[in-house]
N, C-alpha and C. Protein backbone atom coordinates (compact mmCIF):
# COMPACT_ATOMS: atom_id res chain seq x y z
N UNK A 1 3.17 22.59 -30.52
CA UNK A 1 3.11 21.40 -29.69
C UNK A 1 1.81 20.66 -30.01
N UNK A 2 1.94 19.04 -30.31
CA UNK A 2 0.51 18.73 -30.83
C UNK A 2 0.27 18.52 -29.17
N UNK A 3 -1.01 17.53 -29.72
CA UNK A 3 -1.89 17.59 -28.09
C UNK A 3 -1.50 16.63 -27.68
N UNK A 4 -0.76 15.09 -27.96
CA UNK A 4 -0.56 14.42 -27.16
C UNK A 4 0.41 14.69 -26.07
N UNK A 5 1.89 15.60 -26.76
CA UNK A 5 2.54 16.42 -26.23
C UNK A 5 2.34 17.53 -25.27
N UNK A 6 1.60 18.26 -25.30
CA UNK A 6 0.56 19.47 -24.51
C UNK A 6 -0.26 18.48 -23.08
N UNK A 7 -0.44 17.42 -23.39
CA UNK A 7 -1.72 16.61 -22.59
C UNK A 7 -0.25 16.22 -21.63
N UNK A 8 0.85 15.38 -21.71
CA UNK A 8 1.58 15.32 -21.38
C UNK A 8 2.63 16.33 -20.21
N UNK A 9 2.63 17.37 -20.91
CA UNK A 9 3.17 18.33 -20.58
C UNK A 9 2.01 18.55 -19.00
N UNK A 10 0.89 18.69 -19.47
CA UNK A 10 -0.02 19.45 -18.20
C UNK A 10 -0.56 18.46 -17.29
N UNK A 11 -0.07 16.97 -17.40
CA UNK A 11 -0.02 15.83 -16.48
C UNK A 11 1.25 15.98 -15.73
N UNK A 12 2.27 16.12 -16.11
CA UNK A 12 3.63 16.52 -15.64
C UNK A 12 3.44 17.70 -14.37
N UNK A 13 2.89 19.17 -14.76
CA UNK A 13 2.69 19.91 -13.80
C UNK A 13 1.89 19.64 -12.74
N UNK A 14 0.74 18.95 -12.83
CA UNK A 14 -0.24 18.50 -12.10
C UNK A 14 0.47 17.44 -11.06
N UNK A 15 1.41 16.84 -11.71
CA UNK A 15 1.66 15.79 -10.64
C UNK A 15 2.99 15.89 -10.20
N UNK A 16 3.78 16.94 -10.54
CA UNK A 16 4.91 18.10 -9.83
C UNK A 16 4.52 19.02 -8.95
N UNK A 17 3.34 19.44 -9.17
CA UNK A 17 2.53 20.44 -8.37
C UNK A 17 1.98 19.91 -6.62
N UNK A 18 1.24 18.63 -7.22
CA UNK A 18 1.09 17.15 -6.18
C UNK A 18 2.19 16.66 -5.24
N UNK A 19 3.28 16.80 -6.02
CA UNK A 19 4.31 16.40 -5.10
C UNK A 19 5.24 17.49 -4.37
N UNK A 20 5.27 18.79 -4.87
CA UNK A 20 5.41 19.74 -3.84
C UNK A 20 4.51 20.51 -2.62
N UNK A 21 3.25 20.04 -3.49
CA UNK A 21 2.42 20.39 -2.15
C UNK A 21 2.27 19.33 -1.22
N UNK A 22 3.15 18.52 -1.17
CA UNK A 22 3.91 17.52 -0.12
C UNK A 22 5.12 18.13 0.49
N UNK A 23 5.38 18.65 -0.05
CA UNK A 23 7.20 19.14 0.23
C UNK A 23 8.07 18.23 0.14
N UNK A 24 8.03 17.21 -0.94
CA UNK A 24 8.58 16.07 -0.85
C UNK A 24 9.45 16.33 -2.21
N UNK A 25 10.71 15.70 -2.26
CA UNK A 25 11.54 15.77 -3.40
C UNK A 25 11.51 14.65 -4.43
N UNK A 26 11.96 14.49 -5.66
CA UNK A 26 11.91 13.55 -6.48
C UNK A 26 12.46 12.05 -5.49
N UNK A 27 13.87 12.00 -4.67
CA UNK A 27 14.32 11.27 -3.87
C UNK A 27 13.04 10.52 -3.05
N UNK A 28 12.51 11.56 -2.37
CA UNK A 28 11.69 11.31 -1.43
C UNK A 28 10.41 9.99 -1.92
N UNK A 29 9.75 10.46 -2.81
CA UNK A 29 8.82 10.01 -3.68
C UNK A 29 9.41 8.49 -3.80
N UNK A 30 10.57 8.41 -3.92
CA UNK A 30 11.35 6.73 -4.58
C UNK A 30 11.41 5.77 -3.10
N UNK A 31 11.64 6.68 -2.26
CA UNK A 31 11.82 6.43 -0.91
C UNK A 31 10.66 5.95 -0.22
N UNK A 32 9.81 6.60 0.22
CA UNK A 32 8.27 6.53 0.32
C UNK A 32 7.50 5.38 -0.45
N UNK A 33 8.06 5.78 -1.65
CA UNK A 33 7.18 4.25 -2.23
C UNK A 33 7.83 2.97 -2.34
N UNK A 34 8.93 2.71 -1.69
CA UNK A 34 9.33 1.56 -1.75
C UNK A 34 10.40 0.97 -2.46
N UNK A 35 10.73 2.25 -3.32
CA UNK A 35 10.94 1.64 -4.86
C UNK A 35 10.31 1.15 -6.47
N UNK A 36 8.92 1.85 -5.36
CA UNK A 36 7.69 1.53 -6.88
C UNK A 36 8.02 2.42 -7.61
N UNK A 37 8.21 3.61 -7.52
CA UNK A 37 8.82 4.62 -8.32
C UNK A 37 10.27 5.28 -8.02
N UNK A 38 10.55 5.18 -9.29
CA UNK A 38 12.18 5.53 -9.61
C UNK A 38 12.51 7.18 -9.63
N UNK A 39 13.09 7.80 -8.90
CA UNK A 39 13.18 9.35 -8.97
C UNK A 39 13.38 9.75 -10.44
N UNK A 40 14.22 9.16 -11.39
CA UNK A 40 14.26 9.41 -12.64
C UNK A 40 12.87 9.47 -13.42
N UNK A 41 12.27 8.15 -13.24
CA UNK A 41 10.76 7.93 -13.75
C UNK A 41 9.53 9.28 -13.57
N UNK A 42 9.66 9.39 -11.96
CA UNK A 42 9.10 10.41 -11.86
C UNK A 42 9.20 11.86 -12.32
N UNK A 43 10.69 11.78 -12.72
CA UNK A 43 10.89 13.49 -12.87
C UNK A 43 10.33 13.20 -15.01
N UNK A 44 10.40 12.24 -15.37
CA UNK A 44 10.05 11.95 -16.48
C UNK A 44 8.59 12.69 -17.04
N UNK A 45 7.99 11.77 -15.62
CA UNK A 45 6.41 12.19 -16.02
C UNK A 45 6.21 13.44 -15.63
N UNK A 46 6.85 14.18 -14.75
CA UNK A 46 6.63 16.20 -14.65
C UNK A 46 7.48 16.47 -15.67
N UNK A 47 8.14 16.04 -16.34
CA UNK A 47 8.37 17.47 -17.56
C UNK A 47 7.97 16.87 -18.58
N UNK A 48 7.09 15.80 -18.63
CA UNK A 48 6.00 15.69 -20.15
C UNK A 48 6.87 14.62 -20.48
N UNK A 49 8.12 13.95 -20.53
CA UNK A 49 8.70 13.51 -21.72
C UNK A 49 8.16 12.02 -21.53
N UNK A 50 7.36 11.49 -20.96
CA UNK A 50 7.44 10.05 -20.63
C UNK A 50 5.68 10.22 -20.44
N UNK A 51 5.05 9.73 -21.05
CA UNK A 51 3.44 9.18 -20.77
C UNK A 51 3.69 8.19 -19.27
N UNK A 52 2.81 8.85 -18.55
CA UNK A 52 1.90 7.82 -17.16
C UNK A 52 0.89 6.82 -17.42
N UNK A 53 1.30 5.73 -17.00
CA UNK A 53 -0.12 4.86 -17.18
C UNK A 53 -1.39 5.07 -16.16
N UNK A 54 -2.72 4.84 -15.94
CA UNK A 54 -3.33 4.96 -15.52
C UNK A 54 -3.32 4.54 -14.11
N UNK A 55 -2.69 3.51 -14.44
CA UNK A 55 -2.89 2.58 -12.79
C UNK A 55 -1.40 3.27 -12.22
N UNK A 56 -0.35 3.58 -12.72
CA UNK A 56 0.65 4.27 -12.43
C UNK A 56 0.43 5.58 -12.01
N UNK A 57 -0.95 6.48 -12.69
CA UNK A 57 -0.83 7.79 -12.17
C UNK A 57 -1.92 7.72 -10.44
N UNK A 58 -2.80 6.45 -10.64
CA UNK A 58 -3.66 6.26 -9.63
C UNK A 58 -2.78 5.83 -8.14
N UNK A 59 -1.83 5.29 -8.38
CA UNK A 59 -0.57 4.56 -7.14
C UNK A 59 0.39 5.81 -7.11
N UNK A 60 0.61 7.05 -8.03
CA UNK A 60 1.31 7.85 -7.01
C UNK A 60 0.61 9.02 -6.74
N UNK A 61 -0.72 9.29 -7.03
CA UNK A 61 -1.38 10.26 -6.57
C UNK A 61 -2.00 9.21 -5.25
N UNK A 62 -1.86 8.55 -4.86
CA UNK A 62 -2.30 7.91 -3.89
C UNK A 62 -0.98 7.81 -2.42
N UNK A 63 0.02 7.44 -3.44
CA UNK A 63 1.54 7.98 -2.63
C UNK A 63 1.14 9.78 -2.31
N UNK A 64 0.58 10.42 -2.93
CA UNK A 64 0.81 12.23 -2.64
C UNK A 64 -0.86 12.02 -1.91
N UNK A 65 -1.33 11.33 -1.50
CA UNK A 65 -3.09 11.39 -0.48
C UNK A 65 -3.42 12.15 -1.28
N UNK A 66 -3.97 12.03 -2.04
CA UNK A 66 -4.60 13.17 -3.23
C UNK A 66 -5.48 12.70 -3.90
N UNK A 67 -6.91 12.57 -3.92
CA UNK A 67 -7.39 12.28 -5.44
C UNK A 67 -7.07 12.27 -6.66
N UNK A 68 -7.68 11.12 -7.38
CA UNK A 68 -6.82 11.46 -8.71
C UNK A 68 -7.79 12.16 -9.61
N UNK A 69 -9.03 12.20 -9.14
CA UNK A 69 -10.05 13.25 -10.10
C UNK A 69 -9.81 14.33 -9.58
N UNK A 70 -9.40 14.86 -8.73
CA UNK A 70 -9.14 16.13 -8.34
C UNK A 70 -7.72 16.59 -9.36
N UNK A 71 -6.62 15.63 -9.53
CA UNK A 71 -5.15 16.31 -10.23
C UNK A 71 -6.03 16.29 -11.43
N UNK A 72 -6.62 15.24 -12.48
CA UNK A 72 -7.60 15.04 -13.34
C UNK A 72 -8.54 16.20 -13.55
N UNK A 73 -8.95 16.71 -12.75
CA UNK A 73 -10.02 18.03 -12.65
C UNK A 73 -8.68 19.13 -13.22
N UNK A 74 -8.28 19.99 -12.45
CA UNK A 74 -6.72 20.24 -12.67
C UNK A 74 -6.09 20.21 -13.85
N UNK A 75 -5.93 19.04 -14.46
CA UNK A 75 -5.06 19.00 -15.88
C UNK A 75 -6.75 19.58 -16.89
N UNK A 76 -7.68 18.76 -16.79
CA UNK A 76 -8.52 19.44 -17.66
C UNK A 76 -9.15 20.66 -17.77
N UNK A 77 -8.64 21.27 -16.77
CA UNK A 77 -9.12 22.80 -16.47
C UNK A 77 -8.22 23.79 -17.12
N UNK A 78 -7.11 23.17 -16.99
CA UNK A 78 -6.00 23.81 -17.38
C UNK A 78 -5.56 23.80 -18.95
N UNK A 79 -6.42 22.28 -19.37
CA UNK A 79 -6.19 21.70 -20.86
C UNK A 79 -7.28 22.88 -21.64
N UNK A 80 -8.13 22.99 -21.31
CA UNK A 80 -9.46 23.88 -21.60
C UNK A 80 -8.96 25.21 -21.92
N UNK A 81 -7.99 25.66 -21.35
CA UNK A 81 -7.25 26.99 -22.05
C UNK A 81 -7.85 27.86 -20.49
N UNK A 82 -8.67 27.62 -19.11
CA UNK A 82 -9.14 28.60 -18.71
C UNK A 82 -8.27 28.86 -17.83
N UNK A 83 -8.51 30.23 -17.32
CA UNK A 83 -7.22 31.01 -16.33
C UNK A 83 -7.87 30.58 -14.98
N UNK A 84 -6.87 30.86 -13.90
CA UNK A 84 -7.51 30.66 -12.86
C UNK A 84 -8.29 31.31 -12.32
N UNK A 85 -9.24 31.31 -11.52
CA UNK A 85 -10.76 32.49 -11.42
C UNK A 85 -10.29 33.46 -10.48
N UNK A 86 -10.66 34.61 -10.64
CA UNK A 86 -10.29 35.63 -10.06
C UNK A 86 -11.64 36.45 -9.31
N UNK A 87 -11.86 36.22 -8.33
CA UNK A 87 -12.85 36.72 -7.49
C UNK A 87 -12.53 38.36 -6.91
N UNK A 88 -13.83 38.92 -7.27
CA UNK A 88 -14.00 40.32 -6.63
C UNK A 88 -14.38 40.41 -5.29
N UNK A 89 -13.88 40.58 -4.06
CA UNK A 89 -14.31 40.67 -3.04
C UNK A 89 -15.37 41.90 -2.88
N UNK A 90 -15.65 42.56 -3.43
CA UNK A 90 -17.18 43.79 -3.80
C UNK A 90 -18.07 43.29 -3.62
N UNK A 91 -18.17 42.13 -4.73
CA UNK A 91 -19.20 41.40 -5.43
C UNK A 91 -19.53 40.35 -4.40
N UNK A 92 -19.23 39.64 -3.64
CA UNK A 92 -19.19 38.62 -2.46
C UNK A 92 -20.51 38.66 -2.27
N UNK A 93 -20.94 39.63 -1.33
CA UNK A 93 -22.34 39.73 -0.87
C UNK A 93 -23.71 39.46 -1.81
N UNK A 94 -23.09 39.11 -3.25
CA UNK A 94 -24.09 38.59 -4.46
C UNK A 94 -24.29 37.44 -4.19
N UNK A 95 -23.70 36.84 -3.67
CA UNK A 95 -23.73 35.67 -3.65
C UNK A 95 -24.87 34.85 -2.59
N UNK A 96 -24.77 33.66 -3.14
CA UNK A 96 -26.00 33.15 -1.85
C UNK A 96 -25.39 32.75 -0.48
N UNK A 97 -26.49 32.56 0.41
CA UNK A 97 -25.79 32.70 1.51
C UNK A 97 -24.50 32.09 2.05
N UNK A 98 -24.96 30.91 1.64
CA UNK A 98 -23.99 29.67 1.80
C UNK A 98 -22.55 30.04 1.28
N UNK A 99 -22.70 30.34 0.25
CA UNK A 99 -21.03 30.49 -0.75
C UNK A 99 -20.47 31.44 -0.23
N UNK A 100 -21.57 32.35 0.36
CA UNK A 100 -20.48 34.16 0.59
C UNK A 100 -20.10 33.69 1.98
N UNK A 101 -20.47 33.16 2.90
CA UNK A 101 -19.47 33.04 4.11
C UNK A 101 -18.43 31.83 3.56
N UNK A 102 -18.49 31.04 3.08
CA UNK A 102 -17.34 30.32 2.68
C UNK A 102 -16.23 30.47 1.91
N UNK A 103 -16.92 31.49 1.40
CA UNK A 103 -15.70 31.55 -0.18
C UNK A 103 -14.98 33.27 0.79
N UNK A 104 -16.09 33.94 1.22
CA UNK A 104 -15.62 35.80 2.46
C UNK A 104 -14.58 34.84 3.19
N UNK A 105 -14.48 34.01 3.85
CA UNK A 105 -13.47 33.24 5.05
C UNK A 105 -12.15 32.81 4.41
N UNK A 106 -12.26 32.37 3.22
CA UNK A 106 -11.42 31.39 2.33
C UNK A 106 -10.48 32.32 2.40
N UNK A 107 -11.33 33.49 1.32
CA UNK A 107 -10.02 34.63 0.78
C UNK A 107 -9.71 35.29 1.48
N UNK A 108 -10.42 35.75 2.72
CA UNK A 108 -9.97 36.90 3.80
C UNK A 108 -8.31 35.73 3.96
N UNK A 109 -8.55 34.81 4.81
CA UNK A 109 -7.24 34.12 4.56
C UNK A 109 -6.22 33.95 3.89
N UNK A 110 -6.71 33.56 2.50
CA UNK A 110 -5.74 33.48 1.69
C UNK A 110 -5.16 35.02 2.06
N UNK A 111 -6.09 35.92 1.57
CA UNK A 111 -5.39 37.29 1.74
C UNK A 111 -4.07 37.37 2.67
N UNK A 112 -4.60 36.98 4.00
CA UNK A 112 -3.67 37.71 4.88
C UNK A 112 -2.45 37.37 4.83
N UNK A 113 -2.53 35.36 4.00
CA UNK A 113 -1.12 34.85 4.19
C UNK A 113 -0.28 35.17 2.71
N UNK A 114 -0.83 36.24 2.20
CA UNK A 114 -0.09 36.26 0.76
C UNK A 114 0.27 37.85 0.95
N UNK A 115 -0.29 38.35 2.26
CA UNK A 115 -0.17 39.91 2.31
C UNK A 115 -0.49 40.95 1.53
N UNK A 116 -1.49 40.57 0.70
CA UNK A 116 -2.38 41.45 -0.33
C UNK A 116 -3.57 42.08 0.17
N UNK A 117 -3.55 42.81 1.19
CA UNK A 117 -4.96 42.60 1.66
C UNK A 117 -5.35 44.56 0.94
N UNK A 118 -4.66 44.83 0.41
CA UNK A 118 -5.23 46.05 -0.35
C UNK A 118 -6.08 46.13 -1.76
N UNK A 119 -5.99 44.65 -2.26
CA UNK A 119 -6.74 44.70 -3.54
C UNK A 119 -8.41 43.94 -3.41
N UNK A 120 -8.69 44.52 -4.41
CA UNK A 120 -10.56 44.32 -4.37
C UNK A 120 -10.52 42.34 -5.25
N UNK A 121 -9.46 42.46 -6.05
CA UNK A 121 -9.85 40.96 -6.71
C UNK A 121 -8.10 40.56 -5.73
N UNK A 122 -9.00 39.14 -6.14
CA UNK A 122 -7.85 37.85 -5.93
C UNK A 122 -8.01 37.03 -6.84
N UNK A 123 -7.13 36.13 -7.50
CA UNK A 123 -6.74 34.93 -8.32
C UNK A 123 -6.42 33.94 -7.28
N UNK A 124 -7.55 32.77 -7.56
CA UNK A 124 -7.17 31.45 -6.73
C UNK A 124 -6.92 30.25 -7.36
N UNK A 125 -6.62 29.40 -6.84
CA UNK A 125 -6.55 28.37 -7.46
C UNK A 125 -7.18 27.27 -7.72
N UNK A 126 -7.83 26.78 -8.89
CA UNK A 126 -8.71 25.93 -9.07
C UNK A 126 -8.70 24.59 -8.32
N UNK A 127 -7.34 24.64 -7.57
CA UNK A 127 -7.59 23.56 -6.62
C UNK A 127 -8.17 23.79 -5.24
N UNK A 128 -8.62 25.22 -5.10
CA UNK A 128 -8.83 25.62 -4.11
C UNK A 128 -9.96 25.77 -4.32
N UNK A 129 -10.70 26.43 -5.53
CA UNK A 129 -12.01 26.20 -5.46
C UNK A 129 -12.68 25.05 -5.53
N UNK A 130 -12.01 23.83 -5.94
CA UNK A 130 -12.40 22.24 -5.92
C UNK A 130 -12.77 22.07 -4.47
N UNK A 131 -11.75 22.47 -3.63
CA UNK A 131 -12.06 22.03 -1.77
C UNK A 131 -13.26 22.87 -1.55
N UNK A 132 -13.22 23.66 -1.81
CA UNK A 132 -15.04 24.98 -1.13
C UNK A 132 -16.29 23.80 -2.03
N UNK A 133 -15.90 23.91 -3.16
CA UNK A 133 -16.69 23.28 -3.85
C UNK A 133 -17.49 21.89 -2.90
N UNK A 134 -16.06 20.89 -2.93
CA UNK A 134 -16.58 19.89 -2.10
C UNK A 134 -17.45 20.55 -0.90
N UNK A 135 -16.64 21.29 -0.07
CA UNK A 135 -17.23 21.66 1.42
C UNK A 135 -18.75 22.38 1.03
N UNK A 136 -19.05 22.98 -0.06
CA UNK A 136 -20.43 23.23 -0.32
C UNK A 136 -21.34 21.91 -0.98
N UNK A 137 -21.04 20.91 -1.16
CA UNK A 137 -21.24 19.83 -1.67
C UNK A 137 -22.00 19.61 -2.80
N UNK A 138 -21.38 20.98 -3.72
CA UNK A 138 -21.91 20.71 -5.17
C UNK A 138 -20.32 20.13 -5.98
N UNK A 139 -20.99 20.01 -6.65
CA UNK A 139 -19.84 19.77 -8.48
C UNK A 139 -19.00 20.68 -8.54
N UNK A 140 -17.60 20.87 -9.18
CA UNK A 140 -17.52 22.40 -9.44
C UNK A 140 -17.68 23.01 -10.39
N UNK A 141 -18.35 22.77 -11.17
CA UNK A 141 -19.10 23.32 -12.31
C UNK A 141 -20.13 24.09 -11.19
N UNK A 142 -21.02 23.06 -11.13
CA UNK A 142 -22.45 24.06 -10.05
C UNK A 142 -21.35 25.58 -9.27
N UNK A 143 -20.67 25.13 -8.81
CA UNK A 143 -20.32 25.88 -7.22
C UNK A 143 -19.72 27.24 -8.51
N UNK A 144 -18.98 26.79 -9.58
CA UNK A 144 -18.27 27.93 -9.93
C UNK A 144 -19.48 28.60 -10.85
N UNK A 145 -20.58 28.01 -10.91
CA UNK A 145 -21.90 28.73 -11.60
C UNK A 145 -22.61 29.79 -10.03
N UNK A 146 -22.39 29.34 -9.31
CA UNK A 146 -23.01 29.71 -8.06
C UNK A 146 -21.84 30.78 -7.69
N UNK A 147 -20.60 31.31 -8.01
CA UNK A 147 -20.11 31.86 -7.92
C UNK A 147 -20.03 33.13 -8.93
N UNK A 148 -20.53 32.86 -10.10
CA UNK A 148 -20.74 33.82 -11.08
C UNK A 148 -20.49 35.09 -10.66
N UNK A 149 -21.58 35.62 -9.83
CA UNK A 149 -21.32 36.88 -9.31
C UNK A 149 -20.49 37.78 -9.11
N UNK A 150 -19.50 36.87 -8.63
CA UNK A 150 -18.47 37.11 -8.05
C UNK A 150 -17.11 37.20 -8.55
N UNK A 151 -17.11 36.34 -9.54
CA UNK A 151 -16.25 36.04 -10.60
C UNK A 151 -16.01 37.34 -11.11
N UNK A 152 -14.56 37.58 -11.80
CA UNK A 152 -13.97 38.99 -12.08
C UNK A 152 -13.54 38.93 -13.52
N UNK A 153 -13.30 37.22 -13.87
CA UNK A 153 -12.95 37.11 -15.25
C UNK A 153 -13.71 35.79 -15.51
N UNK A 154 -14.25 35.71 -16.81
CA UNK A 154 -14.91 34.91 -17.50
C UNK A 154 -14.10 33.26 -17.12
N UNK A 155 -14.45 32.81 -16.04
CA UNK A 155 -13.81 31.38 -15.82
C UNK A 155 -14.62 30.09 -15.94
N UNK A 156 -15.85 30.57 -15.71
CA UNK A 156 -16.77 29.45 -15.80
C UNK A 156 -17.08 28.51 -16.57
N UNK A 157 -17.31 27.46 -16.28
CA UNK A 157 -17.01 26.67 -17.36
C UNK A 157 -18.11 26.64 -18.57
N UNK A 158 -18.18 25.94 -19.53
CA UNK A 158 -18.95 26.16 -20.12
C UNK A 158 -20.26 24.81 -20.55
C-alpha cells in the first residue's frame, strides 16, 4: 500500500472511530448535518477510498464535537507505526505527583469498566491519553515523556 493510500486508509478509521464514539450511524451523520454530508460520501472517507478535503474534514469533525487536532493527533500517531501505550500499574508511584493521581484514577476506572482488574499492565488509548494530557496541561509529547516511568512498551514519541 503506498502512503497516499495508507494516509487515507488511517483518516477513514479516525473519523469512523469519531463517529461511533457518537453512536451515531452513517444515516445519522446525513441527517444531523443537514444534508452537508451524504451517508455514501461519508462511508467513502472511513474505508480510505475517497480523499477528505480539509475544510470537509474540519465541518464533520465539528458535526462529531471533536477536535480536529485531536482525530489529526490520532491518525499521526497511528501513521508513525506506534502501538498504543501500555501502562504498568507497579510503576505508577514513579511518577510525579501530579500524573500518578491522574493517570492511578483514569485506569483504576478504565479497569473496572473493562473488568480486568487482575492484570499489572493496561493498553490505552491514545485518545485517552490526549484528554489526561490536556487535563495535566502539557503537550502530549511532554505528558507521555512524563509518563515514561510508567510506560510498559516503548511508545514515546520520539
Amino acid at each position: 500500500m503506498g502512503f497516499r493510500e495508507g494516509l487515507l486508509q488511517e483518516i477513514g478509521r479516525a473519523l469512523r472511530r469519531a463517529r461511533r464514539a457518537r453512536g451515531w450511524t452513517l444515516r445519522d451523520v446525513a441527517a444531523r448535518s443537514d444534508g452537508q454530508f451524504k451517508s455514501t460520501a461519508v462511508a467513502s472517507y472511513e474505508r480510505g477510498e475517497r480523499a477528505i478535503s480539509l475544510e470537509r474534514f474540519f465541518a464533520l469533525t465539528e458535526l462529531y464535537e471533536m477536535r480536529p487536532d485531536r482525530i489529526l493527533a490520532q491518525i499521526v500517531w497511528r501513521r508513525g507505526g506506534r502501538p498504543e501505550p501500555t501502562i504498568d500499574r507497579r510503576r505508577l508511584p514513579e511518577l510525579p505527583q501530579d500524573e500518578a493521581g491522574a493517570v492511578t484514577g483514569f485506569i483504576e476506572e478504565v479497569r473496572r469498566l473493562r473488568g480486568n482488574t487482575d492484570h499489572e499492565t493496561i493498553t490505552i488509548r491514545i485518545q485517552d491519553l490526549e484528554v489526561l494530557a490536556t487535563a495535566s496541561g502539557h503537550p502530549l509529547h511532554e505528558f507521555l515523556e512524563r509518563l515514561g516511568p510508567a510506560l510498559a512498551n516503548s511508545s514515546s514519541p520520539e
